[in-house]
PDB file of N, CA and C in Angstrom:
ATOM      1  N   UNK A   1      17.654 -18.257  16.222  1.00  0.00           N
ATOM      2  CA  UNK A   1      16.254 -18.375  15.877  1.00  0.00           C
ATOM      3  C   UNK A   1      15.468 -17.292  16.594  1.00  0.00           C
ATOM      4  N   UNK A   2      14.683 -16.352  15.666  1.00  0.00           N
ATOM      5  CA  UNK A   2      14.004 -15.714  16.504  1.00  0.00           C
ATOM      6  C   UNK A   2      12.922 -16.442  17.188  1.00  0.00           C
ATOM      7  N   UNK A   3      12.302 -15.317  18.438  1.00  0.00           N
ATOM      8  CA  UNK A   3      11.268 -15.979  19.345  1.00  0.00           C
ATOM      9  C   UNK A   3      10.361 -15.005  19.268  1.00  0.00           C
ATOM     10  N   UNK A   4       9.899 -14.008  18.182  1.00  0.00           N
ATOM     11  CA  UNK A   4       9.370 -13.027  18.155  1.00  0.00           C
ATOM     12  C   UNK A   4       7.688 -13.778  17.777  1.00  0.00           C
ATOM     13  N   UNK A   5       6.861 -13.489  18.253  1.00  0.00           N
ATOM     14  CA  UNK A   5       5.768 -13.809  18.042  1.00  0.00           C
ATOM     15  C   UNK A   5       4.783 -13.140  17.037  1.00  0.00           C
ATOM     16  N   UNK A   6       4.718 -13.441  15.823  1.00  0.00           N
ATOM     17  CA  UNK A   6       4.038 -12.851  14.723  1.00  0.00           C
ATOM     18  C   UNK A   6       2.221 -12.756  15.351  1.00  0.00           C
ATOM     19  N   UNK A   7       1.956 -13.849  15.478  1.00  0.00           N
ATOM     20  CA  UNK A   7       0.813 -14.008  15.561  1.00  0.00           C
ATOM     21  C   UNK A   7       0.191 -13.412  16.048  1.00  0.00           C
ATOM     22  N   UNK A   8       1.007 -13.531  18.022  1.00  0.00           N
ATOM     23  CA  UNK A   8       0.283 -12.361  19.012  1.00  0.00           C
ATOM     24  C   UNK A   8       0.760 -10.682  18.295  1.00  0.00           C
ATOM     25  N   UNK A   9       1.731 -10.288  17.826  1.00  0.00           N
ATOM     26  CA  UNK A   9       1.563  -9.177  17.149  1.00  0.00           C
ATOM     27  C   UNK A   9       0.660  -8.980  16.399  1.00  0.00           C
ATOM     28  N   UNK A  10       0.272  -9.684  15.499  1.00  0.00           N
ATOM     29  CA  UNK A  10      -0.786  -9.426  14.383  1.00  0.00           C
ATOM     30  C   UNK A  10      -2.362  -9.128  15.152  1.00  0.00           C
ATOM     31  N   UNK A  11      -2.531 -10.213  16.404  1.00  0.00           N
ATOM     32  CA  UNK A  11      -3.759 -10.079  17.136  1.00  0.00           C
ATOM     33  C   UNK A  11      -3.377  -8.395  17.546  1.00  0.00           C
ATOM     34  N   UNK A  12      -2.372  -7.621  18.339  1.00  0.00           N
ATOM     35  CA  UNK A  12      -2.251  -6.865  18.899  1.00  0.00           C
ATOM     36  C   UNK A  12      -2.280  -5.581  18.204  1.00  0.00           C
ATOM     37  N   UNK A  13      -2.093  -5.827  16.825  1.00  0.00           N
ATOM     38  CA  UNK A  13      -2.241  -4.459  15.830  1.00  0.00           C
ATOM     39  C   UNK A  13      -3.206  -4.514  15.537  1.00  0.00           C
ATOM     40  N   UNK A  14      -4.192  -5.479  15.711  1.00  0.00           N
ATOM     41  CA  UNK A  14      -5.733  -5.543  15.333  1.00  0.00           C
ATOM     42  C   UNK A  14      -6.495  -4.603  16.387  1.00  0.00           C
ATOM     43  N   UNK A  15      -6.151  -5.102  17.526  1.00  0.00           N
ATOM     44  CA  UNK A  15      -6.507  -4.543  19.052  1.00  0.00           C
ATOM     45  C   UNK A  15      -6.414  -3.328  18.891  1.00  0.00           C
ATOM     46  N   UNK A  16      -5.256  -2.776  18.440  1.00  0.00           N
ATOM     47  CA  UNK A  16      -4.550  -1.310  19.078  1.00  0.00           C
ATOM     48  C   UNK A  16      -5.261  -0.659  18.140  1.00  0.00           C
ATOM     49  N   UNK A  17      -5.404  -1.144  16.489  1.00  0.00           N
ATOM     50  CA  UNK A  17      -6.240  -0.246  15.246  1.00  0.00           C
ATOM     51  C   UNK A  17      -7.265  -0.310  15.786  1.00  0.00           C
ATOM     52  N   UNK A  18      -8.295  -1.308  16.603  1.00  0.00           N
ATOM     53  CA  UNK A  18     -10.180  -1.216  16.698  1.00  0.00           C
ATOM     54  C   UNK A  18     -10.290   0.125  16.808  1.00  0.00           C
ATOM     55  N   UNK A  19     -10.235   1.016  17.832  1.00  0.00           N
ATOM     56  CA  UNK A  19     -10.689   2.318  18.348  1.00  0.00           C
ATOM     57  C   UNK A  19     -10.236   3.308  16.846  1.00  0.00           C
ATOM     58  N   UNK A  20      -8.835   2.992  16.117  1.00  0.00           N
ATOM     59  CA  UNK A  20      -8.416   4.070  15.388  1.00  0.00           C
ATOM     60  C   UNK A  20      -9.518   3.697  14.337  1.00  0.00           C
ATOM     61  N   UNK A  21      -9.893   2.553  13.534  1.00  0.00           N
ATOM     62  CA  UNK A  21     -10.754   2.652  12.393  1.00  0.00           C
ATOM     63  C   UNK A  21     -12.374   2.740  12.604  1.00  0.00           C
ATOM     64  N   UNK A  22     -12.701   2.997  13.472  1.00  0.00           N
ATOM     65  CA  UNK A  22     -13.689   4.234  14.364  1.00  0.00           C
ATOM     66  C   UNK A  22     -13.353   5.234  14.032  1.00  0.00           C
ATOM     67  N   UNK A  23     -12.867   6.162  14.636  1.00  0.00           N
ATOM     68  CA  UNK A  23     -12.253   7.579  15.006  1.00  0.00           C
ATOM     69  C   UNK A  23     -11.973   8.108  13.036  1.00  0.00           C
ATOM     70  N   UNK A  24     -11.235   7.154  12.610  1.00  0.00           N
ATOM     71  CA  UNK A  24     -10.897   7.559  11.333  1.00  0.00           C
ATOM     72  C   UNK A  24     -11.534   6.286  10.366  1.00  0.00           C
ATOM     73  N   UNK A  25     -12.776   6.142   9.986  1.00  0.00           N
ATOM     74  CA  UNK A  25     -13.331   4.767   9.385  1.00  0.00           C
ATOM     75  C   UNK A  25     -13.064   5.143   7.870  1.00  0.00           C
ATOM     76  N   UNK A  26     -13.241   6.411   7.327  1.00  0.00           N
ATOM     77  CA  UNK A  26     -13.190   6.835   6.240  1.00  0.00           C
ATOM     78  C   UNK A  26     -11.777   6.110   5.318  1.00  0.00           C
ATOM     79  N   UNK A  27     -10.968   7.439   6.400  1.00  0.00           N
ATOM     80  CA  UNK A  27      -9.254   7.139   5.545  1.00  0.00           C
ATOM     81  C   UNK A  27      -9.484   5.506   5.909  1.00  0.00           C
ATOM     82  N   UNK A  28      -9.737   4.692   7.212  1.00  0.00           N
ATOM     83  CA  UNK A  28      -8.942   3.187   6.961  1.00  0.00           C
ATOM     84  C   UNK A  28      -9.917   2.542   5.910  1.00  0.00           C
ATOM     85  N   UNK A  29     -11.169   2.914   5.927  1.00  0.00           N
ATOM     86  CA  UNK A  29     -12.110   2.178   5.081  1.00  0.00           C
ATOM     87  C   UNK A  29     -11.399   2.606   3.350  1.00  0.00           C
ATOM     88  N   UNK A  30     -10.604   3.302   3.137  1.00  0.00           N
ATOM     89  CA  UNK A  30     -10.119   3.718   2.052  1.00  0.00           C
ATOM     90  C   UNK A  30      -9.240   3.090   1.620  1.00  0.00           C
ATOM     91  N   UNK A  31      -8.092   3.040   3.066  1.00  0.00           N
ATOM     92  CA  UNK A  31      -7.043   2.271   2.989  1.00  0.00           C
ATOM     93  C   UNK A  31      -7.047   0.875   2.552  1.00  0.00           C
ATOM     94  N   UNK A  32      -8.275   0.205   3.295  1.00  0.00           N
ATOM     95  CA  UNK A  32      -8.671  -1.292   2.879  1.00  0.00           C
ATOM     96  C   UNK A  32      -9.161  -1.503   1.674  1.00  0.00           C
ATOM     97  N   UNK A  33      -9.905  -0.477   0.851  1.00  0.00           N
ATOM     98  CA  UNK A  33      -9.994  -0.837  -0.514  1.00  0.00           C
ATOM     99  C   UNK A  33      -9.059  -1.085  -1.677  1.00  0.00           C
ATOM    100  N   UNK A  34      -8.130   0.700  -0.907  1.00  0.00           N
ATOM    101  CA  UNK A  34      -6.572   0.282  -1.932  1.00  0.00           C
ATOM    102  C   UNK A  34      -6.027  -1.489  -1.919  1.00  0.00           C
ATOM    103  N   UNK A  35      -5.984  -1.406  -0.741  1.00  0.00           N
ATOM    104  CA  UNK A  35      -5.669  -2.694  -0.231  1.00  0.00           C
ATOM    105  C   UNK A  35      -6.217  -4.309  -0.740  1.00  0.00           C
ATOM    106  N   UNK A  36      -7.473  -4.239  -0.883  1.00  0.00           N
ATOM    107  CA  UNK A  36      -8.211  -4.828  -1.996  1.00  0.00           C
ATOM    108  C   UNK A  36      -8.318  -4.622  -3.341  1.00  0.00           C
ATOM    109  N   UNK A  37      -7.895  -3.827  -4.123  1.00  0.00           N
ATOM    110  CA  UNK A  37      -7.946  -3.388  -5.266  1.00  0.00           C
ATOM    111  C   UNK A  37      -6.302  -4.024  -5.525  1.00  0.00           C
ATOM    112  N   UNK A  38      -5.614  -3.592  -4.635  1.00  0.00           N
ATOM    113  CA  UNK A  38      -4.295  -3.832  -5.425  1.00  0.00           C
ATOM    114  C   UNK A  38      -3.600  -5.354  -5.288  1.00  0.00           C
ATOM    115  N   UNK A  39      -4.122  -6.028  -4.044  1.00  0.00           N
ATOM    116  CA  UNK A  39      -4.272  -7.297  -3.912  1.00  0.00           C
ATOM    117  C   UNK A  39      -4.872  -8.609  -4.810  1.00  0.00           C
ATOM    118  N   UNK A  40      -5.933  -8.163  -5.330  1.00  0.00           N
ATOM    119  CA  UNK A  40      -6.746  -8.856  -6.255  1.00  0.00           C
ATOM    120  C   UNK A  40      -5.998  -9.512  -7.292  1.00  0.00           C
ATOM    121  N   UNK A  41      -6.787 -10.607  -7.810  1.00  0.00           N
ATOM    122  CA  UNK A  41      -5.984 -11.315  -8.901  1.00  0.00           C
ATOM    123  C   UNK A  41      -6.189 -10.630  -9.985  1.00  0.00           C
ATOM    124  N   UNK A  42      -5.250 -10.556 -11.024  1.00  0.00           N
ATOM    125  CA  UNK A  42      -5.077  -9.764 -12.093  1.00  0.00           C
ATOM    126  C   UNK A  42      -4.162 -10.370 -13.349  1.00  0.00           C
ATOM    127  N   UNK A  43      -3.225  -9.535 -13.674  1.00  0.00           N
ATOM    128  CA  UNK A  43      -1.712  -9.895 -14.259  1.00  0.00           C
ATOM    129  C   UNK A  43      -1.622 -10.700 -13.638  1.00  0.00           C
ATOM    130  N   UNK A  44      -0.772 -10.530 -12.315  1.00  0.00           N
ATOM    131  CA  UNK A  44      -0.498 -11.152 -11.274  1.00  0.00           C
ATOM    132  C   UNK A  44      -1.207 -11.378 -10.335  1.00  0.00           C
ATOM    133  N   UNK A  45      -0.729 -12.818 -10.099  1.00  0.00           N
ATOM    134  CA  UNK A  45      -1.521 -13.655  -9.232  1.00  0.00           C
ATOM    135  C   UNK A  45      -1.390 -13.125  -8.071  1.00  0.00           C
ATOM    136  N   UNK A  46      -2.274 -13.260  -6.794  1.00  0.00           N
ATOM    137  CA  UNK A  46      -2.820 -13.036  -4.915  1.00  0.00           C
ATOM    138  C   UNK A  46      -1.823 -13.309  -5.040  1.00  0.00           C
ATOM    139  N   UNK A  47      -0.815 -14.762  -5.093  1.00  0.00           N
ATOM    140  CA  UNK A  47       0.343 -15.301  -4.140  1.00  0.00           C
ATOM    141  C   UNK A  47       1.428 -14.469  -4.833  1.00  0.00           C
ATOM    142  N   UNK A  48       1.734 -14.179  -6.088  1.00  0.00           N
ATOM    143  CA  UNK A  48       2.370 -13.561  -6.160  1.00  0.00           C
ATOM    144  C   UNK A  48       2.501 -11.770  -5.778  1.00  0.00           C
ATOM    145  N   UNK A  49       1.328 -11.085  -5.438  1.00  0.00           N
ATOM    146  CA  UNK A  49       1.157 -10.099  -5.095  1.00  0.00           C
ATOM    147  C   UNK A  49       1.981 -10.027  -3.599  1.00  0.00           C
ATOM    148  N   UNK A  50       1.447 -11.160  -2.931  1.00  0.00           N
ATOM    149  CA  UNK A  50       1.774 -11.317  -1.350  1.00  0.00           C
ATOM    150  C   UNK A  50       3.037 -11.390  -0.940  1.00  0.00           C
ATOM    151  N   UNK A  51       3.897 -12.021  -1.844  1.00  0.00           N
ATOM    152  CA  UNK A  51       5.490 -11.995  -2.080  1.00  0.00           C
ATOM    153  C   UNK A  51       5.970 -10.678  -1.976  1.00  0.00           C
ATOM    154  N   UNK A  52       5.669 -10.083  -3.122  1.00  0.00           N
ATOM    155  CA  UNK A  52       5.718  -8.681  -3.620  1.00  0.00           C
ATOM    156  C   UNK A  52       5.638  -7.711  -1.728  1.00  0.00           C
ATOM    157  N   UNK A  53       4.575  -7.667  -1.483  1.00  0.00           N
ATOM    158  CA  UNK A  53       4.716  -7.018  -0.125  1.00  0.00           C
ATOM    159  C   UNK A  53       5.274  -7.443   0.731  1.00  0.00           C
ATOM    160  N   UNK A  54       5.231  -8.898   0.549  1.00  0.00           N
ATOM    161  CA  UNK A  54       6.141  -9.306   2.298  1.00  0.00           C
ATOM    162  C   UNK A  54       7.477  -8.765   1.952  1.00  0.00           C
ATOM    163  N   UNK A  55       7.971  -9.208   0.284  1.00  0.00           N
ATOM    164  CA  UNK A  55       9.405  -8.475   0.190  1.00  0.00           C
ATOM    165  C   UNK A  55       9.732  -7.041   0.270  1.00  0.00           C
ATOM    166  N   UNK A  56       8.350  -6.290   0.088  1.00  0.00           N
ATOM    167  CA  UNK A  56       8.380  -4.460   0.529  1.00  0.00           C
ATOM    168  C   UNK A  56       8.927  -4.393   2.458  1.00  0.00           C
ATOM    169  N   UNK A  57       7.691  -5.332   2.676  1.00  0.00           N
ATOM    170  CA  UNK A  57       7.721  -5.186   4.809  1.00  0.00           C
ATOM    171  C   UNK A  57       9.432  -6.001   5.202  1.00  0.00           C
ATOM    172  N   UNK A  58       9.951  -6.803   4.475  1.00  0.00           N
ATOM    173  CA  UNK A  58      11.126  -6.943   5.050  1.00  0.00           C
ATOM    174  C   UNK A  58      12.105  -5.834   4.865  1.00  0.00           C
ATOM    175  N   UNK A  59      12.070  -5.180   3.361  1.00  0.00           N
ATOM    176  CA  UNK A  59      13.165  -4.229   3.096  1.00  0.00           C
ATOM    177  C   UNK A  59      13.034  -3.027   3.938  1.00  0.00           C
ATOM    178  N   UNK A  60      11.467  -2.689   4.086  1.00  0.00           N
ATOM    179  CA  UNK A  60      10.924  -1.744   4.439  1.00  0.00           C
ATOM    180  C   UNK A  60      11.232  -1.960   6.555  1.00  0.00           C
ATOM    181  N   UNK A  61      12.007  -3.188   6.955  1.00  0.00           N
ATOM    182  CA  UNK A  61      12.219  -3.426   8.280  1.00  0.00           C
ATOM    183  C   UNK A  61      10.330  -3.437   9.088  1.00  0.00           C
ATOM    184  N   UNK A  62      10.019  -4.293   8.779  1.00  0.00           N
ATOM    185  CA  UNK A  62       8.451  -3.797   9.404  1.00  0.00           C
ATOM    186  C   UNK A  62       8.292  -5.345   9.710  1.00  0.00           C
ATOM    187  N   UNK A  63       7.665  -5.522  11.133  1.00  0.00           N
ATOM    188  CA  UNK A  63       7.701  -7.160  11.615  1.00  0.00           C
ATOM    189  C   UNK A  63       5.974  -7.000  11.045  1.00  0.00           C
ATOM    190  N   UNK A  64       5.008  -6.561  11.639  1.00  0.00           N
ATOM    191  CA  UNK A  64       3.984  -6.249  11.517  1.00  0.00           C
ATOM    192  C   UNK A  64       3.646  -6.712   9.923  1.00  0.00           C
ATOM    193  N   UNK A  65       4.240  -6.211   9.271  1.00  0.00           N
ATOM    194  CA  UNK A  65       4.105  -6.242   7.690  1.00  0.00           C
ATOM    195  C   UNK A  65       4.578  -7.948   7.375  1.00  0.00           C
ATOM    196  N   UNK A  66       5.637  -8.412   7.958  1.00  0.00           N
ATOM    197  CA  UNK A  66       6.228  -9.506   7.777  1.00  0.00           C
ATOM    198  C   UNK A  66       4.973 -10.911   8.032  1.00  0.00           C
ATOM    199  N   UNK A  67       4.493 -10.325   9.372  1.00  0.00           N
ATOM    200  CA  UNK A  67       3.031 -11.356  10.233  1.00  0.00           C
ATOM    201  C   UNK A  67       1.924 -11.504   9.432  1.00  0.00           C
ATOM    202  N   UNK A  68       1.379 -10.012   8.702  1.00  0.00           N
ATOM    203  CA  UNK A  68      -0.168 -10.344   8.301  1.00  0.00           C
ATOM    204  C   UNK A  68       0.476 -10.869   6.512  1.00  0.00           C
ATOM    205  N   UNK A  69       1.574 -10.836   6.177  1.00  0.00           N
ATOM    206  CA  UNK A  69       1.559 -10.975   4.743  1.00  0.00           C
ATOM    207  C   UNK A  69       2.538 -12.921   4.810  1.00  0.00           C
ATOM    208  N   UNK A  70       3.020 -13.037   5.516  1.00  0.00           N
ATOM    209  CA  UNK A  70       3.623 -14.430   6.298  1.00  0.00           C
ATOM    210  C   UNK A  70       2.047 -15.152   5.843  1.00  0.00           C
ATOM    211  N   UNK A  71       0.966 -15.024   7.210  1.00  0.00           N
ATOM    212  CA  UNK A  71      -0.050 -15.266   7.041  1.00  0.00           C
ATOM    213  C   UNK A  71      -0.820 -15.070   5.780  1.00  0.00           C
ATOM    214  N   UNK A  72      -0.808 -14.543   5.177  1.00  0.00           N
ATOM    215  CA  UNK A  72      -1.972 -14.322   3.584  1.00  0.00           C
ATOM    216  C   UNK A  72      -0.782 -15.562   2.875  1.00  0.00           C
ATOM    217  N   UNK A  73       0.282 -15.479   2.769  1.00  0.00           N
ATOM    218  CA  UNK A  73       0.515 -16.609   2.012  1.00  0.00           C
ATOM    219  C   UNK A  73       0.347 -17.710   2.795  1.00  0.00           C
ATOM    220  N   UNK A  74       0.362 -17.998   3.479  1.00  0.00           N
ATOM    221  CA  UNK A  74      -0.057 -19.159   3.951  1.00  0.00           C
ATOM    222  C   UNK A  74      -1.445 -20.049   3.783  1.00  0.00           C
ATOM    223  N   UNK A  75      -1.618 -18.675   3.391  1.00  0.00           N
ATOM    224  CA  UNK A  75      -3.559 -19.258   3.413  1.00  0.00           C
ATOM    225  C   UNK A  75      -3.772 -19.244   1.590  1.00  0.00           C
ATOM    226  N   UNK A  76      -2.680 -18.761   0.839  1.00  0.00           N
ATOM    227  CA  UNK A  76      -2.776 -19.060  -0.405  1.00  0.00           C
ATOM    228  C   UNK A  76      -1.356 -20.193  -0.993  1.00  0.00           C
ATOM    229  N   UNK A  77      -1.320 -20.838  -0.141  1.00  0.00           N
ATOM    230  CA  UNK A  77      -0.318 -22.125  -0.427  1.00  0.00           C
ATOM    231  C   UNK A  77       0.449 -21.651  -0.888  1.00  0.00           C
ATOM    232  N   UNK A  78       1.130 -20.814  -0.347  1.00  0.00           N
ATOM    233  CA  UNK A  78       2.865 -20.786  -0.591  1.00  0.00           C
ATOM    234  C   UNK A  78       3.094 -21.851  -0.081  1.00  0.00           C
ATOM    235  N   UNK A  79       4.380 -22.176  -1.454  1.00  0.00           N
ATOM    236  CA  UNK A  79       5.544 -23.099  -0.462  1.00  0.00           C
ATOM    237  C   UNK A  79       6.551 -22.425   0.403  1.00  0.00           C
ATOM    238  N   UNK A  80       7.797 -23.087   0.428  1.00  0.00           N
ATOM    239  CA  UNK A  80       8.450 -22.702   1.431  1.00  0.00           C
ATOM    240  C   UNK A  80      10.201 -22.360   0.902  1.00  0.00           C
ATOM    241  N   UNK A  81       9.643 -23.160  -0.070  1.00  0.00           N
ATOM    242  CA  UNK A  81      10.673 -23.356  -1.398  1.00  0.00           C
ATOM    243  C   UNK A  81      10.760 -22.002  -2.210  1.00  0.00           C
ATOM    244  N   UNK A  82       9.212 -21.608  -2.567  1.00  0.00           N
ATOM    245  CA  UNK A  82       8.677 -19.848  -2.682  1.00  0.00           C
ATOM    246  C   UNK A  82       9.442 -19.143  -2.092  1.00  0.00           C
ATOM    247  N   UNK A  83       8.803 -18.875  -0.991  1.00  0.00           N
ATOM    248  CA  UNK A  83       9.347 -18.037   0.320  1.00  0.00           C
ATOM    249  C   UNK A  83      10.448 -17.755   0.126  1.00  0.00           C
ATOM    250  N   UNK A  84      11.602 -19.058   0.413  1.00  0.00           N
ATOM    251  CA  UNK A  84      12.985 -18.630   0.385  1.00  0.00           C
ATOM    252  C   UNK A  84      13.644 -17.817  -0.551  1.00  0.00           C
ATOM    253  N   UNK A  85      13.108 -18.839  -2.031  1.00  0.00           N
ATOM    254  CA  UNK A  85      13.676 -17.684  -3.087  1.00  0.00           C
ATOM    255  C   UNK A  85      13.497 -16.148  -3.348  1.00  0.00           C
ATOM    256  N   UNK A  86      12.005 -15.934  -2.664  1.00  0.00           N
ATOM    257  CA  UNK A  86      11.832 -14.327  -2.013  1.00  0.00           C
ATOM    258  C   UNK A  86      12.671 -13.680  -1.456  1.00  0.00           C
ATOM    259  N   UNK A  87      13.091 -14.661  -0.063  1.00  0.00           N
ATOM    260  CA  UNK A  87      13.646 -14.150   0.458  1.00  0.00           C
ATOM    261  C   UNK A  87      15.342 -13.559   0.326  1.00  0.00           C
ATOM    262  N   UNK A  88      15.769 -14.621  -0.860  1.00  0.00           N
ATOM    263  CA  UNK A  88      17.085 -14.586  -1.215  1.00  0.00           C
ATOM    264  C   UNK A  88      17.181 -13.049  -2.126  1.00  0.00           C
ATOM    265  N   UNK A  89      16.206 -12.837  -2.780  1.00  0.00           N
ATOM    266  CA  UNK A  89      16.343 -12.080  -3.700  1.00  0.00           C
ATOM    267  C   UNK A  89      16.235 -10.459  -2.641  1.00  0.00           C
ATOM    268  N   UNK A  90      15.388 -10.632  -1.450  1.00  0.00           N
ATOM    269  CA  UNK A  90      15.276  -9.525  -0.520  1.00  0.00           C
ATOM    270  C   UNK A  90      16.710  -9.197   0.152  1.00  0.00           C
ATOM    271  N   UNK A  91      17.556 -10.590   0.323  1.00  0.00           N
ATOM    272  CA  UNK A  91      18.849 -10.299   0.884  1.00  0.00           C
ATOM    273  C   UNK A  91      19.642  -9.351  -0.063  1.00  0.00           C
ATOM    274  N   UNK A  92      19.590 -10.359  -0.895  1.00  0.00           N
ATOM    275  CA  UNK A  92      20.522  -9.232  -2.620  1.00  0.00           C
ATOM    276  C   UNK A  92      20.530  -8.254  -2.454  1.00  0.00           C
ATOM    277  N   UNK A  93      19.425  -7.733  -2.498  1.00  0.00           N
ATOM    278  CA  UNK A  93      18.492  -6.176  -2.549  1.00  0.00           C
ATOM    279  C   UNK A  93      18.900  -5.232  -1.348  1.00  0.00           C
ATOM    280  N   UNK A  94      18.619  -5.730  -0.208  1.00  0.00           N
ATOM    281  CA  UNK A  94      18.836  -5.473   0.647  1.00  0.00           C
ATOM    282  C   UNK A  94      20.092  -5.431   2.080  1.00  0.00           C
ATOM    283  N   UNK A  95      20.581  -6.626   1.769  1.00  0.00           N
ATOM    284  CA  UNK A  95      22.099  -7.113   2.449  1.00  0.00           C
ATOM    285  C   UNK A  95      21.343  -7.687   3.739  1.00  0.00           C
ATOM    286  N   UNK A  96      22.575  -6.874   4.674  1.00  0.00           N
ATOM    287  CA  UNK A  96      22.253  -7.664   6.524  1.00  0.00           C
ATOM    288  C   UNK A  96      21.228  -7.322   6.996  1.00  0.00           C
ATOM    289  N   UNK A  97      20.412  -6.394   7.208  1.00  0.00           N
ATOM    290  CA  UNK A  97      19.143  -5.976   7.560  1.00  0.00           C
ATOM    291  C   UNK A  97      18.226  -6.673   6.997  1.00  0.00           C
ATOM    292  N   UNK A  98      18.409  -7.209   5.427  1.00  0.00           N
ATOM    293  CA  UNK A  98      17.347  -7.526   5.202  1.00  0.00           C
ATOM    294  C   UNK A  98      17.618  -9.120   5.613  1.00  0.00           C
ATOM    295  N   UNK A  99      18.707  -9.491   5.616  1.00  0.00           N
ATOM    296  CA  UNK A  99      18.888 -10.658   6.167  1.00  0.00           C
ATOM    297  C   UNK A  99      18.472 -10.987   7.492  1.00  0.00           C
ATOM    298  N   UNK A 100      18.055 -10.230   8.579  1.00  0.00           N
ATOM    299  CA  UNK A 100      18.077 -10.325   9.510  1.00  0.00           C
ATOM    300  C   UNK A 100      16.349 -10.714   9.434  1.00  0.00           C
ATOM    301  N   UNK A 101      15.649  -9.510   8.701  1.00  0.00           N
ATOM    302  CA  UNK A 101      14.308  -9.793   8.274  1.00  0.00           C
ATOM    303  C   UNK A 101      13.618 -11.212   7.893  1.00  0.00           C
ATOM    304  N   UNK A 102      14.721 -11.474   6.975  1.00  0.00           N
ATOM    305  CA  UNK A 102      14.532 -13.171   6.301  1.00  0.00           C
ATOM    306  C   UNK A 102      14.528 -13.902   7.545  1.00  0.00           C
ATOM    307  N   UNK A 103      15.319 -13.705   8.532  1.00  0.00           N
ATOM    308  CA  UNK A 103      14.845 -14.980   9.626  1.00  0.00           C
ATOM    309  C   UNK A 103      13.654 -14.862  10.122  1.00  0.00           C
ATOM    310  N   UNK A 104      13.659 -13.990  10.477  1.00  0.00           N
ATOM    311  CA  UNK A 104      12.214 -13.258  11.340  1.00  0.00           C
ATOM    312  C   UNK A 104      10.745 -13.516  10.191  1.00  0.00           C
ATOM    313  N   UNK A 105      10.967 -13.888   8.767  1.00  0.00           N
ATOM    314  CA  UNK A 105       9.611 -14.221   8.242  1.00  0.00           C
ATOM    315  C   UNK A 105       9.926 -15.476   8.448  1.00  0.00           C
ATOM    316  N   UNK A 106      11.084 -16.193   7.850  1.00  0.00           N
ATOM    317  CA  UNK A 106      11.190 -17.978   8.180  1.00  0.00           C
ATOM    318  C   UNK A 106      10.436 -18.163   9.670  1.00  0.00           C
ATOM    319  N   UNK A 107      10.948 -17.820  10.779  1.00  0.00           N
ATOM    320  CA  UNK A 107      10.087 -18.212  11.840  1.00  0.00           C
ATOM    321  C   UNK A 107       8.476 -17.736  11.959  1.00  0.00           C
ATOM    322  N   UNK A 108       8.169 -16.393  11.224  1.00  0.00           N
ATOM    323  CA  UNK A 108       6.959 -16.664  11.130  1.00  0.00           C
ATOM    324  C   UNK A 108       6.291 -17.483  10.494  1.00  0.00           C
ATOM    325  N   UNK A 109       7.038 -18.065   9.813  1.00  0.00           N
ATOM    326  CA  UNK A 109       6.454 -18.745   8.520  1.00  0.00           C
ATOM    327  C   UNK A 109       6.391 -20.462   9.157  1.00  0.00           C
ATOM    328  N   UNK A 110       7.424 -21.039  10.401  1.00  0.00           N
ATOM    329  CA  UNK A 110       7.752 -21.888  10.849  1.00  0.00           C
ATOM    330  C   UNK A 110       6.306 -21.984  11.851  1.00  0.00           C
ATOM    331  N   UNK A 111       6.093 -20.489  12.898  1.00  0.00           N
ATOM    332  CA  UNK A 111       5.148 -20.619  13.654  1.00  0.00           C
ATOM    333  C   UNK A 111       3.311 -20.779  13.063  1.00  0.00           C
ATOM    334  N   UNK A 112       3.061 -20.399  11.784  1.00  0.00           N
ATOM    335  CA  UNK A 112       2.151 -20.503  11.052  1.00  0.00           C
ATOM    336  C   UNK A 112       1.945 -21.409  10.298  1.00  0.00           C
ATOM    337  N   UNK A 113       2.361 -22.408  10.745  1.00  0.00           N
ATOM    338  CA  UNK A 113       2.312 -23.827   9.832  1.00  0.00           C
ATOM    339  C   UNK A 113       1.263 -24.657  10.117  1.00  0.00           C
ATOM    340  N   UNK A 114       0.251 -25.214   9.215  1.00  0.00           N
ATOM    341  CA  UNK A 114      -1.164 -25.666   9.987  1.00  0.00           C
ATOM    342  C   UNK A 114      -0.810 -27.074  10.169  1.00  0.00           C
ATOM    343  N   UNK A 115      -1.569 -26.408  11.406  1.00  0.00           N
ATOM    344  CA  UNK A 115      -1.454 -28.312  12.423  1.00  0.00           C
ATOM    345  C   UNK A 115      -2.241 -29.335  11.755  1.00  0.00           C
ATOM    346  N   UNK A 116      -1.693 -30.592  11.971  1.00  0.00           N
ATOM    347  CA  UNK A 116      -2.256 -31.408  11.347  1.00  0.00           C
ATOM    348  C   UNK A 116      -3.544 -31.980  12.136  1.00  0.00           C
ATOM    349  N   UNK A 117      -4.627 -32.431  11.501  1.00  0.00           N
ATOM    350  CA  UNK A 117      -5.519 -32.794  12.249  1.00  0.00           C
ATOM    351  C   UNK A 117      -5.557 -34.643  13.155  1.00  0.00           C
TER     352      UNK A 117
END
């Protein structure tokens, strides 16, 4: 089981970008539109868009990518049942690396689970 902490990563790439989307507001303010533009509901649905990238950030080996897109489905009700079959199809695609990835979103996906009230 990993013990890798998505969350505090995700806080910490937030941290480390503040000063860069200053310095460069343009390109990131650009970046975030692509980012919104291509995200948006359309053809395809947000949750299915979000799949789509988390399965880019696993193949692509990126934890970072795995945390903030873990999180966006979460907040658009993925199941878990979802997820996996994502993830199966990322193994296919991908083999042991990407297998290794698949644990590392399952536990993010384990640590992002909303508490019950």
């Amino acid at each position: 089981m990993s013990t890798f902490d998505h969350q505090s990563l995700i806080q910490n790439i937030n941290h480390q970008l503040g000063p860069f989307r200053k310095t460069q507001s343009e390109a990131l303010a650009g970046f975030g539109q692509l980012a919104r533009a291509s995200m948006a509901e359309g053809a395809i649905g947000a949750k299915h868009k979000e799949l789509i990238a988390l399965a880019i950030g696993i193949t692509q080996r990126c934890s970072g990518c795995v945390g903030f897109h873990v999180k966006a489905l979460r907040r658009l009700n993925c199941t878990r049942a979802e997820l996996e079959e994502m993830l199966a199809v990322c193994v296919y695609m991908g083999g042991g690396p990407a297998l290794m990835y698949a644990a590392e979103a399952l536990s993010a996906w384990d640590q992002m689970e909303p508490q019950s009230a």
